[in-house]
Protein backbone atom coordinates (compact mmCIF):
# COMPACT_ATOMS: atom_id res chain seq x y z
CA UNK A 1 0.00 0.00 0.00
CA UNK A 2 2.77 2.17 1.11
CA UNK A 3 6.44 2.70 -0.65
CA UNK A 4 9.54 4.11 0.69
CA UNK A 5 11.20 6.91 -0.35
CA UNK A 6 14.33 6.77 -0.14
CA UNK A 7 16.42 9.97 0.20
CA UNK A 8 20.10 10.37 -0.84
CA UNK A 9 22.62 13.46 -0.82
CA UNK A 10 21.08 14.79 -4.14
CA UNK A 11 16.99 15.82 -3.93
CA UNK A 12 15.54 13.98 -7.15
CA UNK A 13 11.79 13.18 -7.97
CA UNK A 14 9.68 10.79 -5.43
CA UNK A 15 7.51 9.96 -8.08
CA UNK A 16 3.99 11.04 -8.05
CA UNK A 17 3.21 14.24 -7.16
CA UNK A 18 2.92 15.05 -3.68
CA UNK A 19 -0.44 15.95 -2.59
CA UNK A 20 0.17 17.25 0.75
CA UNK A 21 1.74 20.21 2.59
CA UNK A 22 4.47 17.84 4.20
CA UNK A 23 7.26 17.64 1.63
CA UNK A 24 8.76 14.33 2.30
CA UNK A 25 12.39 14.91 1.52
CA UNK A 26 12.21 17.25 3.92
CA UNK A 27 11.11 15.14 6.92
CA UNK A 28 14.26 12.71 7.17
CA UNK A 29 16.07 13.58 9.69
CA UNK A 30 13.83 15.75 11.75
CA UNK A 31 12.96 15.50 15.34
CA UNK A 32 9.38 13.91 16.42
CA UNK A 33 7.39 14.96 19.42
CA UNK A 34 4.47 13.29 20.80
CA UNK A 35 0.99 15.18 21.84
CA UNK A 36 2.52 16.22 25.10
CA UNK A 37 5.71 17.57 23.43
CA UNK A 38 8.23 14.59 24.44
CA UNK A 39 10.68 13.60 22.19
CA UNK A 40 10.19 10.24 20.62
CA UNK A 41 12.98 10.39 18.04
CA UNK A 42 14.33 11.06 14.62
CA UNK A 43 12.36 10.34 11.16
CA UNK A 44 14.45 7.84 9.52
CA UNK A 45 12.01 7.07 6.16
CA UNK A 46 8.92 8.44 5.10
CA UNK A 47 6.45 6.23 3.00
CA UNK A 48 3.77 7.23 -0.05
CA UNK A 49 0.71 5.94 -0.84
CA UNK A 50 1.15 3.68 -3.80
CA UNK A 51 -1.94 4.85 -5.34
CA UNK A 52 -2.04 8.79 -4.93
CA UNK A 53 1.76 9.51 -4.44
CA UNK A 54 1.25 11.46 -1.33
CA UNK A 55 2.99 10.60 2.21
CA UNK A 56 0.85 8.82 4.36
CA UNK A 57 3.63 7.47 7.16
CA UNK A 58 6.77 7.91 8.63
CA UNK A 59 8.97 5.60 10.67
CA UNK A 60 10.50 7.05 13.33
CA UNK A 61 14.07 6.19 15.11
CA UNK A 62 12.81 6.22 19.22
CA UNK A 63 16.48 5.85 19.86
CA UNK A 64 19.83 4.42 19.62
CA UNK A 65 19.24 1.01 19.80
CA UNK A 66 15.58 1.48 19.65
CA UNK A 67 12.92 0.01 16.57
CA UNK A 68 11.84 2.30 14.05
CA UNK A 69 7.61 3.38 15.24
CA UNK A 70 5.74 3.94 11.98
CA UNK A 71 3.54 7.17 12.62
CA UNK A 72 0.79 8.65 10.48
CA UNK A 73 0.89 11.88 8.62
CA UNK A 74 -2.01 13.24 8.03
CA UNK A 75 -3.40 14.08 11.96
CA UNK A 76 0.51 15.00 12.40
CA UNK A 77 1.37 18.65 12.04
CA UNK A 78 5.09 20.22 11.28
CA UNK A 79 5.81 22.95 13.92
CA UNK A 80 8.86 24.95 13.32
CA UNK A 81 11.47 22.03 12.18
CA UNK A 82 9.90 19.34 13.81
CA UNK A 83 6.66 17.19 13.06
CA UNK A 84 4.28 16.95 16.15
CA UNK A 85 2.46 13.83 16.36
CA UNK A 86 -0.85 14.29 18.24
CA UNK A 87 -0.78 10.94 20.43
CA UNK A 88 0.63 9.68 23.28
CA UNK A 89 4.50 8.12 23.20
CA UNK A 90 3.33 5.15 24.38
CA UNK A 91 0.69 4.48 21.81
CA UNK A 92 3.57 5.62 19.17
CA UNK A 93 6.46 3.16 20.69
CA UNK A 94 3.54 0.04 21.25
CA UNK A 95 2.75 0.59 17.10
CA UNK A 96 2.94 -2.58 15.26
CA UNK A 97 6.95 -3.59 13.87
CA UNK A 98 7.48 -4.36 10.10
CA UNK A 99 10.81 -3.31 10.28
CA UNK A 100 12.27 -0.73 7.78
CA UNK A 101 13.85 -0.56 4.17
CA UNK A 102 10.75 -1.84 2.17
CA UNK A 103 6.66 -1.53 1.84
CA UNK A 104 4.31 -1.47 3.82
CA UNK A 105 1.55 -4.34 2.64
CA UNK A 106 -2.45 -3.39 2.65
CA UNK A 107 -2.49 -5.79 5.81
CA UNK A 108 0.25 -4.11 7.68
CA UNK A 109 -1.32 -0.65 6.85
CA UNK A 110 -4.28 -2.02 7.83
CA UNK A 111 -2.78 -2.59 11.68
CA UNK A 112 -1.40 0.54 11.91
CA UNK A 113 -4.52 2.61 10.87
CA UNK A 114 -6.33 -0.01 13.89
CA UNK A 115 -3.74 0.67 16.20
CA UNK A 116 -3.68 4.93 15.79
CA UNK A 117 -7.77 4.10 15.35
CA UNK A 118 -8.10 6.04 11.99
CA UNK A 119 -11.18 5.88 9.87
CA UNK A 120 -10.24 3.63 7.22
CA UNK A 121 -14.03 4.01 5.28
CA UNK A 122 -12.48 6.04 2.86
CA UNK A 123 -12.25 5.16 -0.33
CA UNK A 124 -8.93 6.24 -0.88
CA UNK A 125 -7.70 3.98 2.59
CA UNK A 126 -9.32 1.00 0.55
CA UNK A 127 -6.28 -1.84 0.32
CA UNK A 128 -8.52 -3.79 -2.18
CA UNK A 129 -7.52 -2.87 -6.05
CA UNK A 130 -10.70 -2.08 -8.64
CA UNK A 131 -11.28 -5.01 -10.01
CA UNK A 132 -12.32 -6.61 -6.65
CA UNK A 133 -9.04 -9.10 -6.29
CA UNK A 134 -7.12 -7.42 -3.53
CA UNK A 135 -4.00 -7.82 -6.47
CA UNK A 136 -2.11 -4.24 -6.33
CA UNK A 137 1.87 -3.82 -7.37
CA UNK A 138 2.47 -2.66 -3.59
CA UNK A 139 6.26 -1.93 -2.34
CA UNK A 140 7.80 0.17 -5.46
CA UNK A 141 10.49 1.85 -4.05
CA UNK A 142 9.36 5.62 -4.81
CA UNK A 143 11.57 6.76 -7.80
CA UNK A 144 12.50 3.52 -8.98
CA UNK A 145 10.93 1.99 -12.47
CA UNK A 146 9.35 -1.56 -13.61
């Protein structure tokens, strides 16, 4: 459902265009801060929506030896340089592990928008492709090419 962009020394294109006010190259790196403004830890990768281009997570280092938590974008707000993620640390360090460097599947999305209780009714949150089979291309890296 979800592909990783993955960020180098140069800036080059993400592929689709990036629907949202969060520019994702500029996210990596950046400090995270839970609802109560507590540090949780550094953005290591942000992921896009395979279908709309736009970043929907972002998996966050909680420390040195730590997991990465994946965190969702769209509730989350950037304040100043840092993104502000309106729920509690615990909540954000108990989030489900997939581990890092590849997609997210539409069943792994699917635990993290249970766990962070979003409303998945949307269409757009749908993980099941048009024709009805569930069979999408997920886990393009974002800027590579079939």
């Amino acid at each position: 459902m979800c592909r990783l962009v993955v960020v180098t020394g140069q800036l080059r294109p993400i592929g689709g265009a990036v629907q949202t006010d969060i520019d994702p190259r500029s996210l990596i790196g950046r400090k995270a801060f839970d609802r109560n403004g507590a540090k949780i830890g550094t953005i290591d990768e942000v992921y896009l929506d395979d279908a709309t281009g736009e970043p929907e997570w972002a998996a966050v280092r909680t420390g040195l030896f730590s997991r990465d938590a994946f965190v969702p974008l769209e509730p989350s707000k950037m304040i100043g340089e840092s993104l502000h993620i309106p729920y509690d640390r615990k909540l954000i360090k108990d989030a489900p592990d997939f581990g890092v460097g590849r997609h997210l599947s539409p069943e792994q999305e699917l635990q993290l928008y249970h766990h962070y209780r979003l409303d998945i009714s949307s269409p757009d949150s749908d993980p099941v492709s048009s024709n009805g089979s569930g069979d999408k291309d997920f886990g393009k890296i974002a800027g590579s090419e079939d």
